[in-house]
Protein backbone atom coordinates (compact mmCIF):
# COMPACT_ATOMS: atom_id res chain seq x y z
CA UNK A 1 156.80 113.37 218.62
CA UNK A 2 154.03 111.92 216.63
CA UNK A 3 152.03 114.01 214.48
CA UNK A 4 148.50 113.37 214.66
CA UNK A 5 146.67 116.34 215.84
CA UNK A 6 146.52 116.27 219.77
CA UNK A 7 149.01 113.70 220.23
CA UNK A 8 152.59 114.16 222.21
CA UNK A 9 153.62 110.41 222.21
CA UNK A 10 156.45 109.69 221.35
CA UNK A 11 157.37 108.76 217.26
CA UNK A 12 157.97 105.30 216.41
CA UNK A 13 157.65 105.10 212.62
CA UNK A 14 158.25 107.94 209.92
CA UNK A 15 155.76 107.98 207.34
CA UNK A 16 157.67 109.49 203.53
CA UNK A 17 155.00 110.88 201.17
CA UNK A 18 154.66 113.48 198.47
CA UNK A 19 152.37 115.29 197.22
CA UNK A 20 152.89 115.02 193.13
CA UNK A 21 150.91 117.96 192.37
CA UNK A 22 152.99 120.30 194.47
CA UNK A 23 156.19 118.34 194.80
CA UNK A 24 159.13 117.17 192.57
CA UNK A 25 158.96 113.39 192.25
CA UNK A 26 162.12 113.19 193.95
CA UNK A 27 160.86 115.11 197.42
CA UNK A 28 159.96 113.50 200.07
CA UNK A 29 158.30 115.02 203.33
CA UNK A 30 157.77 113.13 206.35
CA UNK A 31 155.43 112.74 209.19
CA UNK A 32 156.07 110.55 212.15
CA UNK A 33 153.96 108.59 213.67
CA UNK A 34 153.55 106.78 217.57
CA UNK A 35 152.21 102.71 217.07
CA UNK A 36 148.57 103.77 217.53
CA UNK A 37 148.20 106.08 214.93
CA UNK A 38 150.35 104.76 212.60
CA UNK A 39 147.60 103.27 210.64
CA UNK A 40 145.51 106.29 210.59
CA UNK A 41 148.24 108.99 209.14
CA UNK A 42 149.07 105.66 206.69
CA UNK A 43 145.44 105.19 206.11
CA UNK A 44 144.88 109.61 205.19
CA UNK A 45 147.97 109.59 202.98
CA UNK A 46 147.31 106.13 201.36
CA UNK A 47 143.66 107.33 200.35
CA UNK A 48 145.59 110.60 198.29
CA UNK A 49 148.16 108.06 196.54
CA UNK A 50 150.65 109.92 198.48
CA UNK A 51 152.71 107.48 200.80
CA UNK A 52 155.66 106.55 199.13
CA UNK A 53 157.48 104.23 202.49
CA UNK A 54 157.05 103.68 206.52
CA UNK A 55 160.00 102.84 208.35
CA UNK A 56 161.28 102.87 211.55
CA UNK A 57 161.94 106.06 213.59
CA UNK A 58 164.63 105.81 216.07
C-alpha cells in the first residue's frame, strides 16, 4: 500500500532513503509509493538529500 498520508492504492515503486544524521550509511528504510505520488514522496525525500534509489515494487 502506498504511503502517502490518506492514500490506500496500491504500491508500485519502493522509494530507499536514509536519513544520515540518524542512520548508519549502510541502512536503508523504505517507503512505497502508487504511480501518482511517486513524484511527490521522491520530490520530499530528494529536497532532504535523503533518497538513495526507486525501483520497482512487485
Amino acid at each position: 500500500m502506498c504511503s502517502a498520508k490518506g492514500c490506500s492504492a496500491t504500491a508500485a515503486h519502493a522509494l530507499a532513503w536514509n536519513n544520515p544524521k540518524v542512520h548508519t550509511p549502510e541502512r536503508r528504510k523504505v517507503w512505497l509509493a502508487c504511480d501518482d505520488h511517486r513524484e511527490s514522496l521522491g520530490d520530499f525525500l530528494r529536497a532532504r538529500n535523503f533518497l538513495k534509489d526507486v525501483t520497482p515494487h512487485p
